[in-house]
C-alpha atoms as a PDB file:
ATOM      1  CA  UNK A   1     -69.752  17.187 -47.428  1.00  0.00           C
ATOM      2  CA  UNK A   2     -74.008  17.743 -47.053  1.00  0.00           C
ATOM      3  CA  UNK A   3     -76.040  18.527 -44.299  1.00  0.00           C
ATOM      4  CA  UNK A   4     -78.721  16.636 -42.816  1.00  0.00           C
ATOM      5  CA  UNK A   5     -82.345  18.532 -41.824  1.00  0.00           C
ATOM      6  CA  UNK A   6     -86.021  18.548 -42.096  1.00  0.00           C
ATOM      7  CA  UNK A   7     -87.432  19.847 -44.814  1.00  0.00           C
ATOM      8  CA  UNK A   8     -90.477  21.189 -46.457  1.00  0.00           C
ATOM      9  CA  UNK A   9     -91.154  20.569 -49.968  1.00  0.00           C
ATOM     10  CA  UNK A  10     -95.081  21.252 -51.220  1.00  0.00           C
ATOM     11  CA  UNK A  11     -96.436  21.127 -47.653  1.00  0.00           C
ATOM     12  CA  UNK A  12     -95.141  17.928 -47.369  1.00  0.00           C
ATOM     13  CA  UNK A  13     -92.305  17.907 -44.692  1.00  0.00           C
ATOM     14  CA  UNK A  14     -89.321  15.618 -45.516  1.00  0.00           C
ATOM     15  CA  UNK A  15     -87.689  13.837 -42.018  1.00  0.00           C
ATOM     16  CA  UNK A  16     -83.674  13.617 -42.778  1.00  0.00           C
ATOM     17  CA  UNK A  17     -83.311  15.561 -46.347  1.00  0.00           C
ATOM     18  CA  UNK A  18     -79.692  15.313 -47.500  1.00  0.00           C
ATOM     19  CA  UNK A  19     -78.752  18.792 -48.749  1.00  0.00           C
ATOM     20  CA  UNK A  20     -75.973  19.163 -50.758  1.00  0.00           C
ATOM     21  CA  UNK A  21     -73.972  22.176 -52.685  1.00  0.00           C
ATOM     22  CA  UNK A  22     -74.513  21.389 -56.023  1.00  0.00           C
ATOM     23  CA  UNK A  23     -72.451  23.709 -58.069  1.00  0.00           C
ATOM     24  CA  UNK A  24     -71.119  27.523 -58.073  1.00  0.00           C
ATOM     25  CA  UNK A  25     -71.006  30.389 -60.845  1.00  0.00           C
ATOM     26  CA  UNK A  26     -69.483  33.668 -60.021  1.00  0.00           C
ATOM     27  CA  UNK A  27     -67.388  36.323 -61.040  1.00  0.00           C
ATOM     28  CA  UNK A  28     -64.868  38.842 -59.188  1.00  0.00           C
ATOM     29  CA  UNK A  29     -65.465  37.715 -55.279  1.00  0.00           C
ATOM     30  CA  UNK A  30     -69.696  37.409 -56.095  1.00  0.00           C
ATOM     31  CA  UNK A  31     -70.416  33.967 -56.023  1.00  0.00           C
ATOM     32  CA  UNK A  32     -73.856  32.062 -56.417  1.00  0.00           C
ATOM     33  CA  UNK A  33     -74.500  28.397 -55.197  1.00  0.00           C
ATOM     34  CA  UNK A  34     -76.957  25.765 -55.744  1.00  0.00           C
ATOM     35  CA  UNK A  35     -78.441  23.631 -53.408  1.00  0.00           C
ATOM     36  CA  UNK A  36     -80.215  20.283 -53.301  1.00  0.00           C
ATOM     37  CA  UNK A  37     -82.841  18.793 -51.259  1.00  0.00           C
ATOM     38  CA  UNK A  38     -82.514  15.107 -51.630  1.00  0.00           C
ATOM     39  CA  UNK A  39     -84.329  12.248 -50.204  1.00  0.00           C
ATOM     40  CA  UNK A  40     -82.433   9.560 -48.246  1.00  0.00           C
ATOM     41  CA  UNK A  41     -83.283   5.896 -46.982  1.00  0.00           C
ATOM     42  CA  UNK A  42     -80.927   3.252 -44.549  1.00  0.00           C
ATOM     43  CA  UNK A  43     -80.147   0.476 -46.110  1.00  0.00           C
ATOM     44  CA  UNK A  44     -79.633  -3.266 -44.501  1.00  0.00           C
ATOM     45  CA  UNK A  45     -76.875  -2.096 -43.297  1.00  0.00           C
ATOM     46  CA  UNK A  46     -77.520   1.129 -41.773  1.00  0.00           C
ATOM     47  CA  UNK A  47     -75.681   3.248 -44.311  1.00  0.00           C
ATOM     48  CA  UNK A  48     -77.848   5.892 -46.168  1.00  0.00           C
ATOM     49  CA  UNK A  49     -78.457   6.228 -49.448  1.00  0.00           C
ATOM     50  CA  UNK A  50     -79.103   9.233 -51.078  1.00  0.00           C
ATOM     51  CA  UNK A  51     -81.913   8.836 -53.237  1.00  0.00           C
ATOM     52  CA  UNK A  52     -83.990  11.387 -55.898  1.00  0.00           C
ATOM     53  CA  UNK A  53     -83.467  15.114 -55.921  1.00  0.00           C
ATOM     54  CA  UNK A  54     -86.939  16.414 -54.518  1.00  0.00           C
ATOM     55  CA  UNK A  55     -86.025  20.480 -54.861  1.00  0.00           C
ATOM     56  CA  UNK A  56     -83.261  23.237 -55.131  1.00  0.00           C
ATOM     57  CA  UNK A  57     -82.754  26.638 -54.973  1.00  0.00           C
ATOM     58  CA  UNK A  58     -79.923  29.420 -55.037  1.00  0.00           C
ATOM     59  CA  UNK A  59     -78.137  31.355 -52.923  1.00  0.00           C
ATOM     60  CA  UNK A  60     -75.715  34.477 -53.299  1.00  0.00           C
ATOM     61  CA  UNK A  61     -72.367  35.097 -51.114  1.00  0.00           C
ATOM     62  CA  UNK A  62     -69.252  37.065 -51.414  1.00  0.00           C
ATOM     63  CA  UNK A  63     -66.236  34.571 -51.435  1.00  0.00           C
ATOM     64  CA  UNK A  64     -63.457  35.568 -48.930  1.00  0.00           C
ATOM     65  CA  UNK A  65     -60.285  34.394 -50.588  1.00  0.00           C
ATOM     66  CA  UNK A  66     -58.355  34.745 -47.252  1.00  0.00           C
ATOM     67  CA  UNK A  67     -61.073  32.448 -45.778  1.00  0.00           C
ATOM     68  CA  UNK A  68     -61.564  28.422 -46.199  1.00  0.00           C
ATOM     69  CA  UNK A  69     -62.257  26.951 -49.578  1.00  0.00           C
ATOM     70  CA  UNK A  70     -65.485  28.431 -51.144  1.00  0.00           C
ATOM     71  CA  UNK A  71     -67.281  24.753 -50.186  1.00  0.00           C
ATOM     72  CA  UNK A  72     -66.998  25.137 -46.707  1.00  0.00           C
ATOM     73  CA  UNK A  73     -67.797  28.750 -46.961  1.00  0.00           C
ATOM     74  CA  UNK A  74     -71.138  27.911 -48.922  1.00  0.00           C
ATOM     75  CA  UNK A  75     -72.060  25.608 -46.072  1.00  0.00           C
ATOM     76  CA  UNK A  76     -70.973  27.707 -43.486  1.00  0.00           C
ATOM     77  CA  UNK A  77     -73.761  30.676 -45.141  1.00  0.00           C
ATOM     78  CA  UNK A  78     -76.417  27.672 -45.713  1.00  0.00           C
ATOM     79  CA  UNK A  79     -75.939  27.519 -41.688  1.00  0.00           C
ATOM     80  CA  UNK A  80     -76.184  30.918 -41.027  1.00  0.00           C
ATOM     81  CA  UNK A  81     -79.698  30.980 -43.270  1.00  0.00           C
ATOM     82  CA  UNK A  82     -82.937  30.588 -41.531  1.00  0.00           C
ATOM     83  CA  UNK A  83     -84.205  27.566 -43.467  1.00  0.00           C
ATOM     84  CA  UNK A  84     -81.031  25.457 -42.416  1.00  0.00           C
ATOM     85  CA  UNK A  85     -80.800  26.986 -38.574  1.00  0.00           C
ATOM     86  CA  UNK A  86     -80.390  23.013 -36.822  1.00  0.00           C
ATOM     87  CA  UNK A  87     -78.885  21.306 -39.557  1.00  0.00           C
ATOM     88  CA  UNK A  88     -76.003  18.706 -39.048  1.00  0.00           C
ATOM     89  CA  UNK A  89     -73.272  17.888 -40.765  1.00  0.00           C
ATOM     90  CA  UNK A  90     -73.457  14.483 -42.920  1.00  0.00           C
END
């Protein structure tokens, strides 16, 4: 599961960055994410590969436990956030 977008890194923009949930740390129903910027490439073959991890940050949720599983919940808030408005699913 990733999503797919544009991206920004040092004023240089970054066509197709594969963003991906890195990890979570939390406590009670307070739970903060990482996320990763990566950059891609198509092979031969027209698959993509997923190359070198080009920036990250953090974001902060409450997990709803009656809700999907706290992945799709993460990506669900990076969708909501104004840097990822447009993204796709990969």
């Amino acid at each position: 599961m990733a999503l797919g977008k544009q991206v920004e890194f040092k004023g240089i923009l970054i066509n197709d960055a594969y963003i991906k949930v890195m990890g979570f740390q939390g406590e009670g129903d307070k739970v903060t994410f990482s996320v990763g910027h990566f950059s891609t490439s198509i092979n031969e073959n027209s698959e993509i590969i997923v190359g070198e991890l080009i920036d990250s940050n953090q974001f902060t949720m409450i997990h709803n436990t009656e809700g999907d599983n706290l992945l799709k919940q993460a990506y669900a808030k990076l969708k909501e956030s104004p840097q990822y408005i447009g993204a796709v699913d990969c």
